[in-house]
C-alpha atoms as a PDB file:
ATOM      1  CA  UNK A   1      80.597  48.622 128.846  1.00  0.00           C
ATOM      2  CA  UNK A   2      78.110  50.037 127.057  1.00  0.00           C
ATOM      3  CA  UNK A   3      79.125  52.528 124.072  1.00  0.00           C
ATOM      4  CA  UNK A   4      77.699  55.165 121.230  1.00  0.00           C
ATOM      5  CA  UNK A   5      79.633  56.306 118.038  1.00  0.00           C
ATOM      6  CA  UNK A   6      77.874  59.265 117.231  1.00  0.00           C
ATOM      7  CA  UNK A   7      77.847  58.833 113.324  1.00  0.00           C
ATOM      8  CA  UNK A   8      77.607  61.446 111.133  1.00  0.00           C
ATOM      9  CA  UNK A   9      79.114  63.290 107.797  1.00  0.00           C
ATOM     10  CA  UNK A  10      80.892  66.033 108.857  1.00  0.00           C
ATOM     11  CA  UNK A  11      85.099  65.655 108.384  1.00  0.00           C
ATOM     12  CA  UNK A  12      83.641  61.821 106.493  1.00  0.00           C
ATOM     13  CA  UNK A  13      83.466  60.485 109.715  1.00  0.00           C
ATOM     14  CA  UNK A  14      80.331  58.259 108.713  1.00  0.00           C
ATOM     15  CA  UNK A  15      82.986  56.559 107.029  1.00  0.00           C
ATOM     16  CA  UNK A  16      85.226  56.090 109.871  1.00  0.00           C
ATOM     17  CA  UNK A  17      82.736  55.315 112.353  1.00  0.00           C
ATOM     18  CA  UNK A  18      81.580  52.304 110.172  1.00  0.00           C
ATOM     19  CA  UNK A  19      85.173  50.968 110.176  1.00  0.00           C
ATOM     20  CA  UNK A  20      85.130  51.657 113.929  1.00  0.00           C
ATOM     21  CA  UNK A  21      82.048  50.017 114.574  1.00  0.00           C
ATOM     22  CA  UNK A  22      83.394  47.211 113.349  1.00  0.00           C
ATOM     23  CA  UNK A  23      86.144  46.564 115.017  1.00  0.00           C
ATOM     24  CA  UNK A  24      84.856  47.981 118.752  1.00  0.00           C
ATOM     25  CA  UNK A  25      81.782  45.234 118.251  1.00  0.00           C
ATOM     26  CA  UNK A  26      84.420  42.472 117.906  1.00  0.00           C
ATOM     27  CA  UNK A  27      85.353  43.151 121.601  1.00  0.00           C
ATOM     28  CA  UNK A  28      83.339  40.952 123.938  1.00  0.00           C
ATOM     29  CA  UNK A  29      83.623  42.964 127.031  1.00  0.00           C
ATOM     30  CA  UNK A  30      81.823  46.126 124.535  1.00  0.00           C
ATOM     31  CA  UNK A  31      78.262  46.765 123.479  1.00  0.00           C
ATOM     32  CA  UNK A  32      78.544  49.181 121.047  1.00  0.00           C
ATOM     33  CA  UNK A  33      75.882  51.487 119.178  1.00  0.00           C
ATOM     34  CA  UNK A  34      75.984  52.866 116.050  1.00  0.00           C
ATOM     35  CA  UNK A  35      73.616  56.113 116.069  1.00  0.00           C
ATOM     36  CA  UNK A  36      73.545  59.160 113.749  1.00  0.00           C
ATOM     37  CA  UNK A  37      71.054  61.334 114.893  1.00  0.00           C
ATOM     38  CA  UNK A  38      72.506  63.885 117.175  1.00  0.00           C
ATOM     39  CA  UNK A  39      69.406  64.418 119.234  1.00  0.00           C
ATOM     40  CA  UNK A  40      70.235  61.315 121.048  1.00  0.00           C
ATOM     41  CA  UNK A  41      72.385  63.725 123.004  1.00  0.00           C
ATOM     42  CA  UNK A  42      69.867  65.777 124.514  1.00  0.00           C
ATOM     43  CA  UNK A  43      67.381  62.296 125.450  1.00  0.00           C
ATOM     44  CA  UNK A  44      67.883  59.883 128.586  1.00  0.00           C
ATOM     45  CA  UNK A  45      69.283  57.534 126.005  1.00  0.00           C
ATOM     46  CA  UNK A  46      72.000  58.869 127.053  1.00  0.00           C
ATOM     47  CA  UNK A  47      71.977  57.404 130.925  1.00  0.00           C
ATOM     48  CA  UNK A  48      72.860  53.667 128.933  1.00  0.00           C
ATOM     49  CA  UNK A  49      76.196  54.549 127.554  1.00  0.00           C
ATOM     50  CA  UNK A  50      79.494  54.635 129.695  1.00  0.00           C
ATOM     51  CA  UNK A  51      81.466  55.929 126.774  1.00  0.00           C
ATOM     52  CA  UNK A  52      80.784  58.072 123.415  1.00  0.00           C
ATOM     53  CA  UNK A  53      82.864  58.076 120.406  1.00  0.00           C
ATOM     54  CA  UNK A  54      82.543  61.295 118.728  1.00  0.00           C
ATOM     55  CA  UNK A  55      83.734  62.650 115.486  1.00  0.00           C
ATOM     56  CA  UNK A  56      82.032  64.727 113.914  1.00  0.00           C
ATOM     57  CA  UNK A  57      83.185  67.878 115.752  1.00  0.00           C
ATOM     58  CA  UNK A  58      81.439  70.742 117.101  1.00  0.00           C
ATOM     59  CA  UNK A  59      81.214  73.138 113.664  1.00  0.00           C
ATOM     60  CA  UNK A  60      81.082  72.437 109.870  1.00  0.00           C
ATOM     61  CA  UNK A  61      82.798  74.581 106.723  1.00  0.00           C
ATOM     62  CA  UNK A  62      79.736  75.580 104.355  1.00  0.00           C
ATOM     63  CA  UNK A  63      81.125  76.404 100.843  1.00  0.00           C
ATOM     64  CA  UNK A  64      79.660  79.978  99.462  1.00  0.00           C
ATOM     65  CA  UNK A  65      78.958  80.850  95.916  1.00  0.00           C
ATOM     66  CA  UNK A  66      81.641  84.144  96.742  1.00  0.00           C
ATOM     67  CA  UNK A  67      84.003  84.851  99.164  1.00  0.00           C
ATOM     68  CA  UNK A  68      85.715  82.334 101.760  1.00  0.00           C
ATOM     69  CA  UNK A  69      83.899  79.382 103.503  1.00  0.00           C
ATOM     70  CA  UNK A  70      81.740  80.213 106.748  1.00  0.00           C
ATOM     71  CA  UNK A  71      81.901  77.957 110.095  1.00  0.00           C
ATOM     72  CA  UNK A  72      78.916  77.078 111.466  1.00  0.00           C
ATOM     73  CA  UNK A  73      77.569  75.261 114.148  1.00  0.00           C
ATOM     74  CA  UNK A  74      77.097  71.181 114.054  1.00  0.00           C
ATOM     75  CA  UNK A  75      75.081  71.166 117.066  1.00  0.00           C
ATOM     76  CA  UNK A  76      72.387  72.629 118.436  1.00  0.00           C
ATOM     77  CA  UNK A  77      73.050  74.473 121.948  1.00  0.00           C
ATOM     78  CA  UNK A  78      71.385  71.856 123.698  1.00  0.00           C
ATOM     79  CA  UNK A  79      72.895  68.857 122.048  1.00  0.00           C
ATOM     80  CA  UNK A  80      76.688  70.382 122.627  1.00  0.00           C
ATOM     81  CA  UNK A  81      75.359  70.994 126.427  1.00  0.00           C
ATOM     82  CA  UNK A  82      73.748  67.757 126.473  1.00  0.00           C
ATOM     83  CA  UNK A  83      77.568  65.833 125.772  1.00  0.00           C
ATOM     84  CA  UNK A  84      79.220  68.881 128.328  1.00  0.00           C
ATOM     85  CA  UNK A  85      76.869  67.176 130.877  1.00  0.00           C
ATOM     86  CA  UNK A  86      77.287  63.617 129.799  1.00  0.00           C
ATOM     87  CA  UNK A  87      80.999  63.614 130.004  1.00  0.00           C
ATOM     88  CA  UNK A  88      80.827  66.159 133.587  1.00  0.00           C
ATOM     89  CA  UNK A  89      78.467  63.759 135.270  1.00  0.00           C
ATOM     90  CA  UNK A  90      81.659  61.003 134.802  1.00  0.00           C
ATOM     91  CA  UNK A  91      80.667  59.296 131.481  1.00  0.00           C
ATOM     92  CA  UNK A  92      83.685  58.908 128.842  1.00  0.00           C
ATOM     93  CA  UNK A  93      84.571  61.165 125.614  1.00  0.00           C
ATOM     94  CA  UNK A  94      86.922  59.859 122.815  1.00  0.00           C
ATOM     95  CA  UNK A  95      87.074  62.821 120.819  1.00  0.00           C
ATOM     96  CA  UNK A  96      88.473  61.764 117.416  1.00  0.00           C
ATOM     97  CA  UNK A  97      90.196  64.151 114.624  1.00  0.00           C
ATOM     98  CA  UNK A  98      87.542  66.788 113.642  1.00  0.00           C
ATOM     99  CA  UNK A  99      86.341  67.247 116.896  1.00  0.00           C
ATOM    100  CA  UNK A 100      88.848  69.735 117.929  1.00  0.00           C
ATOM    101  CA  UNK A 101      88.571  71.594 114.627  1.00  0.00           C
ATOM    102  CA  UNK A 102      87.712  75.473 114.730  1.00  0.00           C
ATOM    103  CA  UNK A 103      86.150  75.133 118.170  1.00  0.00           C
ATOM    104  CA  UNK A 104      86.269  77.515 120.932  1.00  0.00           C
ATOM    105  CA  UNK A 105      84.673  78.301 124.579  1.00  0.00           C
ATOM    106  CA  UNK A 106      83.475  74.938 126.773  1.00  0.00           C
ATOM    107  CA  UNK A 107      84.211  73.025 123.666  1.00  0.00           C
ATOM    108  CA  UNK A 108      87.933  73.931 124.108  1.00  0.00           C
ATOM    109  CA  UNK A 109      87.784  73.313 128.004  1.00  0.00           C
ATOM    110  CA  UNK A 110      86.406  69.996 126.641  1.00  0.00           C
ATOM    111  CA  UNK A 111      88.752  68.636 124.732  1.00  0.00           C
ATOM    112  CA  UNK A 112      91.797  70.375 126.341  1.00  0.00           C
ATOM    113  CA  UNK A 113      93.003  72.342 122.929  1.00  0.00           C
ATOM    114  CA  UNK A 114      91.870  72.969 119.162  1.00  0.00           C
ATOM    115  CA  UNK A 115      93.506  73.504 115.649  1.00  0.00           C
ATOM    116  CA  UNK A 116      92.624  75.362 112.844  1.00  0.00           C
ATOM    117  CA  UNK A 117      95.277  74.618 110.137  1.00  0.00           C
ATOM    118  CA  UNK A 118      97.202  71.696 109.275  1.00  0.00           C
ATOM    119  CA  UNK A 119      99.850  71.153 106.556  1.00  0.00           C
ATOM    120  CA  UNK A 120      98.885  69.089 103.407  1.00  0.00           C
ATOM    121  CA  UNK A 121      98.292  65.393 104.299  1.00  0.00           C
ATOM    122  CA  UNK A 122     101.200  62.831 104.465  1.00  0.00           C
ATOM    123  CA  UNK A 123     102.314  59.321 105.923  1.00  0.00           C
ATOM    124  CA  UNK A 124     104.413  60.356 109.044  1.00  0.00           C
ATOM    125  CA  UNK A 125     105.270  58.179 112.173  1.00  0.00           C
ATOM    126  CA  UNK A 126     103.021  57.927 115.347  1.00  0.00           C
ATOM    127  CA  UNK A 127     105.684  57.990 118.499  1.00  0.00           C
ATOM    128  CA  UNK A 128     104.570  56.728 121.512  1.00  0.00           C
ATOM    129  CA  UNK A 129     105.657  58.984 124.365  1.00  0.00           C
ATOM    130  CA  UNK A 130     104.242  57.037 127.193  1.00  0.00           C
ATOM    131  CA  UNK A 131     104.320  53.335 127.430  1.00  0.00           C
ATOM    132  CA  UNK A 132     102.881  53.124 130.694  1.00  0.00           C
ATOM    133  CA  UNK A 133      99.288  54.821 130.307  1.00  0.00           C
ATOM    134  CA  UNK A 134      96.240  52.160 129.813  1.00  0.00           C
ATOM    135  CA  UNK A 135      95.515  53.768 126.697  1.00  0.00           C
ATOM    136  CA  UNK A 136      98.846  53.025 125.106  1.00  0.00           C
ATOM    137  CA  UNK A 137     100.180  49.850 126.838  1.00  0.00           C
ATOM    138  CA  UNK A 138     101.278  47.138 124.726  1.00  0.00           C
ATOM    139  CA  UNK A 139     101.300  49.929 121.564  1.00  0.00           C
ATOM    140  CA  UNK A 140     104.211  50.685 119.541  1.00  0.00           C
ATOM    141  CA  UNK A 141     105.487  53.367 117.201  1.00  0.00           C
ATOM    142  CA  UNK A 142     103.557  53.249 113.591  1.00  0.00           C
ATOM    143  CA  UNK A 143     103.398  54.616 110.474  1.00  0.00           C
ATOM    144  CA  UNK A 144      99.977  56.493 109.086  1.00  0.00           C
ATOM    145  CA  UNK A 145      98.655  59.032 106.222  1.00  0.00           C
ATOM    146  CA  UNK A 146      96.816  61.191 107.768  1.00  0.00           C
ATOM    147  CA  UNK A 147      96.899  64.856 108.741  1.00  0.00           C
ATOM    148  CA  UNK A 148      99.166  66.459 111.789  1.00  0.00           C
ATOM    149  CA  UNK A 149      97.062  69.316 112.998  1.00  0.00           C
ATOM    150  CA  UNK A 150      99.186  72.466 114.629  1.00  0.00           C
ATOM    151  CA  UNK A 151      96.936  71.925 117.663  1.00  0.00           C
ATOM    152  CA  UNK A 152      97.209  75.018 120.663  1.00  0.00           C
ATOM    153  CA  UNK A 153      96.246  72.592 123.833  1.00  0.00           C
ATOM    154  CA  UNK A 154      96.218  73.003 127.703  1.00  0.00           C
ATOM    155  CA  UNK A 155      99.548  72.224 129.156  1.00  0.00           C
ATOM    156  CA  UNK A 156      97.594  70.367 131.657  1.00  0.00           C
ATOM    157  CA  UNK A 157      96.839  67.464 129.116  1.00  0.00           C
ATOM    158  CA  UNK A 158      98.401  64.095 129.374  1.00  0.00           C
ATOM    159  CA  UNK A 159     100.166  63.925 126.041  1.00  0.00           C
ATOM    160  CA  UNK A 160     100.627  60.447 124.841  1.00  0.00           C
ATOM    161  CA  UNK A 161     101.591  60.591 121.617  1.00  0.00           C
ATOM    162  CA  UNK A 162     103.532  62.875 119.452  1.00  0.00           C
ATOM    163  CA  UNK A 163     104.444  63.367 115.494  1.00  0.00           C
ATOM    164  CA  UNK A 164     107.219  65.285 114.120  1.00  0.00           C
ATOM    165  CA  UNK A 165     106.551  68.491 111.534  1.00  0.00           C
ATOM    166  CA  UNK A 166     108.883  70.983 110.777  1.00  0.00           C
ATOM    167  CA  UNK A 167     111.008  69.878 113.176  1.00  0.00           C
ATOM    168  CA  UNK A 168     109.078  70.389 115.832  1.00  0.00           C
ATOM    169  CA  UNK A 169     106.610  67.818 117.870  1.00  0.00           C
ATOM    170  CA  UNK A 170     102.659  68.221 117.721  1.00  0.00           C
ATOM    171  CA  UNK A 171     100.764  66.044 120.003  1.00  0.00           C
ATOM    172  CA  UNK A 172      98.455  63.125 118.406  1.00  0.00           C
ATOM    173  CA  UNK A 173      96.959  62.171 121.511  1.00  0.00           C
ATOM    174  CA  UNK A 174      96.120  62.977 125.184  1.00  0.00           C
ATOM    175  CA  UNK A 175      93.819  62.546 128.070  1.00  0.00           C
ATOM    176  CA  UNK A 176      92.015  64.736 130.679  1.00  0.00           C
ATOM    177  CA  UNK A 177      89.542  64.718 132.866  1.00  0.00           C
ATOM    178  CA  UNK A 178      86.494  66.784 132.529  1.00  0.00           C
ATOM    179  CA  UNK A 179      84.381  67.191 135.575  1.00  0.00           C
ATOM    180  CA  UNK A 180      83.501  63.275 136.846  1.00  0.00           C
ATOM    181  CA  UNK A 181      84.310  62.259 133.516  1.00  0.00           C
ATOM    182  CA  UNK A 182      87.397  61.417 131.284  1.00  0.00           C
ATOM    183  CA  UNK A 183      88.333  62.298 127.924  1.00  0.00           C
ATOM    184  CA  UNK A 184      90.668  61.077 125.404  1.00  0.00           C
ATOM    185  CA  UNK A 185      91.506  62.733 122.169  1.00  0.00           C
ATOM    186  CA  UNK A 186      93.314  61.897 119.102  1.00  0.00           C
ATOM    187  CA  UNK A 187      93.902  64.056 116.268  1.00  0.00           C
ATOM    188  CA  UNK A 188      94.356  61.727 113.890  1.00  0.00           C
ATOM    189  CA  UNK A 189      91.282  60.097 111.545  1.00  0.00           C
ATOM    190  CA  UNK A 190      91.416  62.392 107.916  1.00  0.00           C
ATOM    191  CA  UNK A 191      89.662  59.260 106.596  1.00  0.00           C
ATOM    192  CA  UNK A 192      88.983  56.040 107.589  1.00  0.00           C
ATOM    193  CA  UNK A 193      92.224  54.058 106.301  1.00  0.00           C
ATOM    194  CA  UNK A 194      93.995  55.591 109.382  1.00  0.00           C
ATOM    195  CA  UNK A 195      91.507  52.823 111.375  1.00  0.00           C
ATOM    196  CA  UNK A 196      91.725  50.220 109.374  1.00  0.00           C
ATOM    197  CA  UNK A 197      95.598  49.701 110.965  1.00  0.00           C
ATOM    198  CA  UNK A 198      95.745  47.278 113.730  1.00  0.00           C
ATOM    199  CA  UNK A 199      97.595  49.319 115.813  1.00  0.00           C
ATOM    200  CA  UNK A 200      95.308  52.347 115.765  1.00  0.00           C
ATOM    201  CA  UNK A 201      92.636  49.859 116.213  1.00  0.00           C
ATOM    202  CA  UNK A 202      94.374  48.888 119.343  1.00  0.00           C
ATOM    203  CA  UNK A 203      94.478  52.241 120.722  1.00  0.00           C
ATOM    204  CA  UNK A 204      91.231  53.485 120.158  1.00  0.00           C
ATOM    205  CA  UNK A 205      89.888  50.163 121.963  1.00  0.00           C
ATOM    206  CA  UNK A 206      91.571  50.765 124.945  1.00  0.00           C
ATOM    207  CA  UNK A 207      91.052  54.203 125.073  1.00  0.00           C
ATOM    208  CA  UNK A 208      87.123  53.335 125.276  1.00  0.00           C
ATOM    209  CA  UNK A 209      87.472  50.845 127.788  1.00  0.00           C
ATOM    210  CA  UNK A 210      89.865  53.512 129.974  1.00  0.00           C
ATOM    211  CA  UNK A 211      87.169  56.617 129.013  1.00  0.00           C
ATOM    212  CA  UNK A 212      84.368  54.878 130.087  1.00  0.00           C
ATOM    213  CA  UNK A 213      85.419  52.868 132.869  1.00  0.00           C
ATOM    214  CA  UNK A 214      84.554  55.609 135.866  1.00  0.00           C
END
């Protein structure tokens, strides 16, 4: 199975995607890229990869001399179109933290929700909520500091994971198909310690293999 992380500096996830580089390359059944440069998604490079990692998200926070931040766009219209059509035409999407942050339109349709605010970070518990999926199989509860977006998603998602706040649970993972393809989102990833546990490790892996395996 073929596979791009789609590297980058937006929500520090150059940092993360070198820690998931690592541990994705390790796999033998995985050849895994490491690209940066977010034209890739509008070339026929493209047609060589079964899955994409992506976490960078769709817009960015630019800081102003006065007055509040302003969101902007991270892609170009043709390079968000160009990973619509990749994951439509039956390719795989893991969609990690920032992705889902301050999106809207096809990018929400996408991923299958968004967030826009999140309490201060803090180590919390990961529950499991279904054993049985691919993705999750063989993965237990476990601890991580990180931060637990308040995430508005499509109750059609496949919530697989949960994490209490306020006494109330907010999902911190799901799948969903999109077109042909799949897609499987996590919220978590703040920084790159949160990968550097063996049992997020675990789940990202097999969320690759089951996101790319149409």
């Amino acid at each position: 199975m073929n596979v791009l992380i789609l590297s980058g500096p937006n929500h520090r996830f150059e940092e993360s995607a070198a820690v998931i580089n690592g541990f994705l390359s390790g796999q033998d059944d995985l050849d895994v890229t490491l690209r940066e440069d977010k034209d890739v998604l509008t070339s026929s490079d493209m047609d060589g990869f079964d899955a994409c990692v992506f976490g960078t998200g769709f817009t960015r926070t630019v800081r102003q001399p006065e007055g509040p931040p302003k969101r902007e766009p991270d892609l170009t219209p043709e390079q968000e179109e160009g990973l619509f059509s990749f994951v439509r035409g039956g390719k795989g999407l893991v969609g990690i933290h920032g992705t889902a942050w301050w999106i809207g339109g096809q990018a929400v349709d996408l991923i299958g929700g968004h967030a826009n605010w999140h309490p201060p970070g803090l180590t919390f518990t990961v529950n499991i909520g279904d054993s049985d999926h691919p993705i999750t199989q063989g993965v237990e509860d476990f601890e991580v500091e990180d931060e637990i977006y308040m995430s508005a998603w499509d109750p059609y998602v496949q919530v697989l994971a949960t994490a209490t706040w306020s006494d109330k649970q907010h999902p911190m993972a799901w799948v969903k198909p999109y077109g042909d393809g799949r897609v499987f989102y996590t919220t978590l990833g703040h920084g790159p310690g949160t990968f550097e546990r063996p049992t997020m490790q675990t789940l990202i892996t097999q969320g690759v293999r089951w996101a790319g395996q149409n």
